[in-house]
N, C-alpha and C. Protein backbone atom coordinates (compact mmCIF):
# COMPACT_ATOMS: atom_id res chain seq x y z
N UNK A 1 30.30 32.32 -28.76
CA UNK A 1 28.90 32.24 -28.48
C UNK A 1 28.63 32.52 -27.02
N UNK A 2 27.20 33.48 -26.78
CA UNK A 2 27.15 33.52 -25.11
C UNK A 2 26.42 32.39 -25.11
N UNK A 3 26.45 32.22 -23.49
CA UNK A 3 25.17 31.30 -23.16
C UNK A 3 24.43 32.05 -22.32
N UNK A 4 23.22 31.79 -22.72
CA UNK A 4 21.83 32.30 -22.09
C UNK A 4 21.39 32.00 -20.95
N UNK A 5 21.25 32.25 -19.53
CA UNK A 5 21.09 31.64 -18.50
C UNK A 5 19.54 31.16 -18.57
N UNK A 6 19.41 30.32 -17.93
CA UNK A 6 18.04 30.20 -17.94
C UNK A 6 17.85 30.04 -16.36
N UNK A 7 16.10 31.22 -15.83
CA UNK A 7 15.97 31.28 -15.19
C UNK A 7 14.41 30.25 -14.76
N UNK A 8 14.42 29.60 -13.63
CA UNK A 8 13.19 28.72 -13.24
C UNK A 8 12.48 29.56 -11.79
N UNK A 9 11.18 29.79 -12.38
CA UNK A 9 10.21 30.28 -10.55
C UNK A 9 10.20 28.86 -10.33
N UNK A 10 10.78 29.61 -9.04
CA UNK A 10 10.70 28.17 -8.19
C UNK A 10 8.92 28.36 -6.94
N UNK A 11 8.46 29.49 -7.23
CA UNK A 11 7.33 29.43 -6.11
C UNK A 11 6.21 30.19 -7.18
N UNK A 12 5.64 29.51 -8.09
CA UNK A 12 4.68 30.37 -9.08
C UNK A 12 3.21 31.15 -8.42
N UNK A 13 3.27 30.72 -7.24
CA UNK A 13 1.97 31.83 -6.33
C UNK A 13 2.36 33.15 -6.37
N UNK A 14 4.05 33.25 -5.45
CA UNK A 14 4.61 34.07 -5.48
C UNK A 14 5.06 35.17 -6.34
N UNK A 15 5.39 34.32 -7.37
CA UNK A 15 5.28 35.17 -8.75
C UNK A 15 4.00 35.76 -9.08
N UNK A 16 3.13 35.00 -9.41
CA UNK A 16 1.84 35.43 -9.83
C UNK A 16 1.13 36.77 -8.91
N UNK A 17 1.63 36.53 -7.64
CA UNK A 17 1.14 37.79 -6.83
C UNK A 17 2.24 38.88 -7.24
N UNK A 18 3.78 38.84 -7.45
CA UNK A 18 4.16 39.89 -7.78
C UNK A 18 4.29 40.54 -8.76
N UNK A 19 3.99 39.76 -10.10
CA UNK A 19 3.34 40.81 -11.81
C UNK A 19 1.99 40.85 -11.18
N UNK A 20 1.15 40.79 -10.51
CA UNK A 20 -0.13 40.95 -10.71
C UNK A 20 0.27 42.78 -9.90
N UNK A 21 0.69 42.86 -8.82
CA UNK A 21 1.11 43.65 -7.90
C UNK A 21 1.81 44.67 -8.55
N UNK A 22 2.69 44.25 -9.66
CA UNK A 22 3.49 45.36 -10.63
C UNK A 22 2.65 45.33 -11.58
N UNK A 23 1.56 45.39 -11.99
CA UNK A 23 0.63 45.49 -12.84
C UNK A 23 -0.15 46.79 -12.48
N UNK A 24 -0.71 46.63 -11.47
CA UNK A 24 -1.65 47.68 -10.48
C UNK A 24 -0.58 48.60 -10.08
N UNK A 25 0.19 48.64 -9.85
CA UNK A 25 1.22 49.70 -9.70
C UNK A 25 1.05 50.57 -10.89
N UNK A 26 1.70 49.33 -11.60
CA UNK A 26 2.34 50.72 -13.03
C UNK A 26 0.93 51.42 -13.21
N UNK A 27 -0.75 50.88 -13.55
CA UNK A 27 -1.29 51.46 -13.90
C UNK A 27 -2.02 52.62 -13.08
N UNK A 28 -1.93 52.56 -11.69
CA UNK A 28 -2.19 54.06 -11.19
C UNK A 28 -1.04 54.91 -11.00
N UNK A 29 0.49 54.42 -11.39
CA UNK A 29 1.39 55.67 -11.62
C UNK A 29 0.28 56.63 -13.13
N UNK A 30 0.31 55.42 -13.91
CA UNK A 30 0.20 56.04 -15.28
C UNK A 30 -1.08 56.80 -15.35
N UNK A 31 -2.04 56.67 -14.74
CA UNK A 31 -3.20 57.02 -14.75
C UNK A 31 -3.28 58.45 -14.08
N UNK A 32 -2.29 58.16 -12.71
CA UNK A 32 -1.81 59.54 -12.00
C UNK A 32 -1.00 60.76 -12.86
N UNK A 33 -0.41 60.03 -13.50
CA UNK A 33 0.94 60.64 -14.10
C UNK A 33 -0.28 61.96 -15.74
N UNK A 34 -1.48 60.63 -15.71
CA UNK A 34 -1.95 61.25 -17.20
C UNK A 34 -3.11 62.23 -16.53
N UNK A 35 -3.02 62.27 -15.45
CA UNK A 35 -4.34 62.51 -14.66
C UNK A 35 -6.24 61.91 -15.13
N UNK A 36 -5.80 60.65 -15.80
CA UNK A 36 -6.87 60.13 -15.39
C UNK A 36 -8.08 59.72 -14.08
N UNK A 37 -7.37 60.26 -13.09
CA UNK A 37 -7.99 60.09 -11.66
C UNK A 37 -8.66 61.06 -10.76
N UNK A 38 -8.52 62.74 -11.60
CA UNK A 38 -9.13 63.75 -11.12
C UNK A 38 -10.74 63.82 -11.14
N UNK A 39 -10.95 64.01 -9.72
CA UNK A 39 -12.22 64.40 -10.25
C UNK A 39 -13.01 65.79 -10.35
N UNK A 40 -13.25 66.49 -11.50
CA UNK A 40 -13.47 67.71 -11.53
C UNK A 40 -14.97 67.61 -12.41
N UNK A 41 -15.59 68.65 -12.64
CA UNK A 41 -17.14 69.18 -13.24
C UNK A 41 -18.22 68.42 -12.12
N UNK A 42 -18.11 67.06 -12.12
CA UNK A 42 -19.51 67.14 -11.19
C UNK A 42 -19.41 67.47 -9.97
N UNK A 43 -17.73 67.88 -9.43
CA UNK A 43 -17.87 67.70 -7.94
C UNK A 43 -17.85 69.67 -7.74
N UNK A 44 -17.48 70.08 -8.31
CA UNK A 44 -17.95 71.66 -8.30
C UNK A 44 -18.76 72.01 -8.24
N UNK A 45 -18.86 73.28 -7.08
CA UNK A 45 -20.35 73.58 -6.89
C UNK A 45 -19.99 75.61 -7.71
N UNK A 46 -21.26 75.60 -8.07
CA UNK A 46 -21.51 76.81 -9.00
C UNK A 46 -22.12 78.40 -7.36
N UNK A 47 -21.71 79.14 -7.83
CA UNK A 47 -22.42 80.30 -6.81
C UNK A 47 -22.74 81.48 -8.15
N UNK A 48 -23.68 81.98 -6.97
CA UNK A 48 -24.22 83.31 -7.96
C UNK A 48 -23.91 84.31 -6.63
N UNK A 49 -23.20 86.11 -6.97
CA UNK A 49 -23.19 86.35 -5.65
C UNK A 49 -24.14 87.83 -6.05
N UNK A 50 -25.18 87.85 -5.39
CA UNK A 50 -25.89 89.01 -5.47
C UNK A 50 -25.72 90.46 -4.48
N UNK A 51 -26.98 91.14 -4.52
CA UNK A 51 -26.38 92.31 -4.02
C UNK A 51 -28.36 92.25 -3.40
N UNK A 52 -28.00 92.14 -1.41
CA UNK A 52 -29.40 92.26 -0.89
C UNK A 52 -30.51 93.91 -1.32
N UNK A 53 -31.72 93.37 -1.67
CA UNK A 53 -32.50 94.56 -1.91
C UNK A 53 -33.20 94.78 -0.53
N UNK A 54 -33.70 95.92 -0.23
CA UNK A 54 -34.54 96.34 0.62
C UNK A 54 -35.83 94.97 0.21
N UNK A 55 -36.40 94.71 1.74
CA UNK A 55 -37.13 93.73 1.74
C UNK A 55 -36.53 92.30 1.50
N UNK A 56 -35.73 91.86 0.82
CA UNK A 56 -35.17 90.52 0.85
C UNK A 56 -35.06 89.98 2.31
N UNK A 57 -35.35 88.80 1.87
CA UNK A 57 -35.40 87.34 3.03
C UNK A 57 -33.93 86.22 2.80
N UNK A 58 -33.62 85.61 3.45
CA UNK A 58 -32.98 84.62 3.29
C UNK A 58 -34.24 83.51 2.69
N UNK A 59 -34.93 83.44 2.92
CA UNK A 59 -36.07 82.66 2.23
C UNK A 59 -35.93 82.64 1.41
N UNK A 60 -36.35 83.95 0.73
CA UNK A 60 -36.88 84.46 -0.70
C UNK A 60 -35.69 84.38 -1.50
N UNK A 61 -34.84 84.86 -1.43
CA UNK A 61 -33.41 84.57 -2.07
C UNK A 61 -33.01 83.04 -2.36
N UNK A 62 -33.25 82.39 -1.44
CA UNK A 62 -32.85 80.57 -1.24
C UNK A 62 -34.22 80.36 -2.45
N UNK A 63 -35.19 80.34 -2.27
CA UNK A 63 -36.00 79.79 -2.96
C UNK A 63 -35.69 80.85 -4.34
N UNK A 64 -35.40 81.85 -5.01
CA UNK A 64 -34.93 82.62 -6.20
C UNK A 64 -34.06 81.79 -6.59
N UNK A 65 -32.82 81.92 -5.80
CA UNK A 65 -31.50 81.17 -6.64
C UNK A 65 -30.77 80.15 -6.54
N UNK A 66 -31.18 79.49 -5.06
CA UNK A 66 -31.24 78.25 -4.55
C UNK A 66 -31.23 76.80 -5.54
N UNK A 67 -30.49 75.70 -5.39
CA UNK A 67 -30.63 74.31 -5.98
C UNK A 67 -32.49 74.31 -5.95
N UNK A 68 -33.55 74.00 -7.63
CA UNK A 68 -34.29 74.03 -7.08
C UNK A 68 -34.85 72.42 -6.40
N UNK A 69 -34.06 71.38 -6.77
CA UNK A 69 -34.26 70.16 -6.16
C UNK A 69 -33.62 69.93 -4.80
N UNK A 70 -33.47 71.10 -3.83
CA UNK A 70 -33.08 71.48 -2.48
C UNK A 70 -34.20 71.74 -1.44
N UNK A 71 -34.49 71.38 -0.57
CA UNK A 71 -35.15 71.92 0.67
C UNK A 71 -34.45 73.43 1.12
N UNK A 72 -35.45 74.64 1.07
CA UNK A 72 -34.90 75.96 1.13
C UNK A 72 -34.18 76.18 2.56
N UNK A 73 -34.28 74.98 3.63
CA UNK A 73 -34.10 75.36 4.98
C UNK A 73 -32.56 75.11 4.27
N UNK A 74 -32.39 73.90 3.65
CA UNK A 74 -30.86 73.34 4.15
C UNK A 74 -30.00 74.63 3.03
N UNK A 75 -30.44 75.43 1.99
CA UNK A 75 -30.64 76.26 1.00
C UNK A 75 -29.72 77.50 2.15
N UNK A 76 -30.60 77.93 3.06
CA UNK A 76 -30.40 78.97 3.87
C UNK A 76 -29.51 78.80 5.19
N UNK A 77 -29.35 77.44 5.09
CA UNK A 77 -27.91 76.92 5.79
C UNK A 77 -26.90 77.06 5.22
N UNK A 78 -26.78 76.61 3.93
CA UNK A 78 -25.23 76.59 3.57
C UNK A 78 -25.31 78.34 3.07
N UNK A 79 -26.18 79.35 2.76
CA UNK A 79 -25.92 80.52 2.49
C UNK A 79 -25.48 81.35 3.85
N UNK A 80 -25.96 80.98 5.15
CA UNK A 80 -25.39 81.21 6.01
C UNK A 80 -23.83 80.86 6.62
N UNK A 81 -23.54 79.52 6.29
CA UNK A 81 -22.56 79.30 6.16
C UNK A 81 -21.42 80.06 5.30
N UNK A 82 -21.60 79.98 4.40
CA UNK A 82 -20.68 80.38 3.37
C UNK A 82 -20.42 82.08 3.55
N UNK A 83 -21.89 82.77 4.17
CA UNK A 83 -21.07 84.36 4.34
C UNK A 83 -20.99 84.57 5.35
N UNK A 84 -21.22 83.65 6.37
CA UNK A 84 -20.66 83.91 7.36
C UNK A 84 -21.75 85.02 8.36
N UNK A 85 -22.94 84.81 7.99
CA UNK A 85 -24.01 85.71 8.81
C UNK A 85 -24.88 84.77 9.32
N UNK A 86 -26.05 85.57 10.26
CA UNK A 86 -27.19 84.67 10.46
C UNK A 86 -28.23 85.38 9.88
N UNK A 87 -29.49 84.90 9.45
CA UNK A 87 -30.87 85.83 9.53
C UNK A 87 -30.58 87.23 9.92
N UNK A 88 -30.64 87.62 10.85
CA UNK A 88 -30.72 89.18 11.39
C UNK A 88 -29.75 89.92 10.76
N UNK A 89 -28.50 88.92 10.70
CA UNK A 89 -27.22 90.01 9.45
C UNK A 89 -27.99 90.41 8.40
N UNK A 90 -28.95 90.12 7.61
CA UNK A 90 -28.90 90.21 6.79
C UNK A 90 -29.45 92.03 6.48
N UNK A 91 -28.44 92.47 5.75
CA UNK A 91 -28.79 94.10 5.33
C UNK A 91 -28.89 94.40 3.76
N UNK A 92 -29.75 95.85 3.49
CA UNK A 92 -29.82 96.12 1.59
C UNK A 92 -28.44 96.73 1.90
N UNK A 93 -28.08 96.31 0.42
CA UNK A 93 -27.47 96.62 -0.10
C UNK A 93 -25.64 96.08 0.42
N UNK A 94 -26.12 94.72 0.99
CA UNK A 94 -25.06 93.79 1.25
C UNK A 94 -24.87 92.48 0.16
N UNK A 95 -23.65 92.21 -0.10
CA UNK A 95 -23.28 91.25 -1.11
C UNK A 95 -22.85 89.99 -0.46
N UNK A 96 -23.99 89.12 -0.77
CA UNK A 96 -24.11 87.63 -0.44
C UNK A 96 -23.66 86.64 -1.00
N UNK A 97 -23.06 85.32 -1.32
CA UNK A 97 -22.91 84.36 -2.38
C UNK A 97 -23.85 83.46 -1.55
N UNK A 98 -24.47 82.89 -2.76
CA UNK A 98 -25.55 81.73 -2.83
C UNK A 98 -25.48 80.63 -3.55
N UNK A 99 -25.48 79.60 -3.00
CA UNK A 99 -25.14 78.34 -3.88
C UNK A 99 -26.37 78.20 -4.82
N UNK A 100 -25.54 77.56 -6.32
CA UNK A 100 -26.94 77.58 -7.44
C UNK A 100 -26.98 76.38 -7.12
N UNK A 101 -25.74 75.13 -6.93
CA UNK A 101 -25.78 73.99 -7.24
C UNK A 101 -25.51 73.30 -5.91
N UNK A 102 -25.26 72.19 -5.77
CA UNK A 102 -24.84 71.34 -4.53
C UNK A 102 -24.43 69.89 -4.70
């Protein structure tokens, strides 16, 4: 016959903090591991990339294809941003990307 050791916590705080501690562990390995923790669809932003016509504005474009729950200034900021021009760049028959979303 074996004999079974028997083990006693001698400090049950201590314990209790370290399954609580290997608890929260295992579950953001597993969560990592399943990729429960990504965050993707709402944090993507959508572009449309057009092609400037004679007469186009950075205005007129921001307010066309622009977020329409956006202020067109901040609209014609990040379109400046993103191609890398200012106002006066802007030429027909140049290809722009414009944020739809934000």
């Amino acid at each position: 016959m074996t004999k079974h050791k028997k083990y006693r916590v001698a400090n049950k705080a201590r314990f209790t903090a370290f399954v609580a501690i290997m608890i929260i562990a295992l579950a953001f390995i597993v969560t990592t591991a399943l990729g429960f923790n990504t965050a993707s669809g709402a944090s993507t932003q959508q572009y449309v990339q057009i092609e400037v016509q004679s007469g186009d504005t950075l205005w007129t474009l921001a307010q066309e294809y622009g977020p329409s729950d956006m202020d067109v200034r901040n609209v014609i900021y990040e379109i400046c941003r993103l191609n890398g021009i200012t106002a006066a760049d802007l030429k027909a028959g140049q290809y722009i990307t414009i944020p739809t979303e934000l």
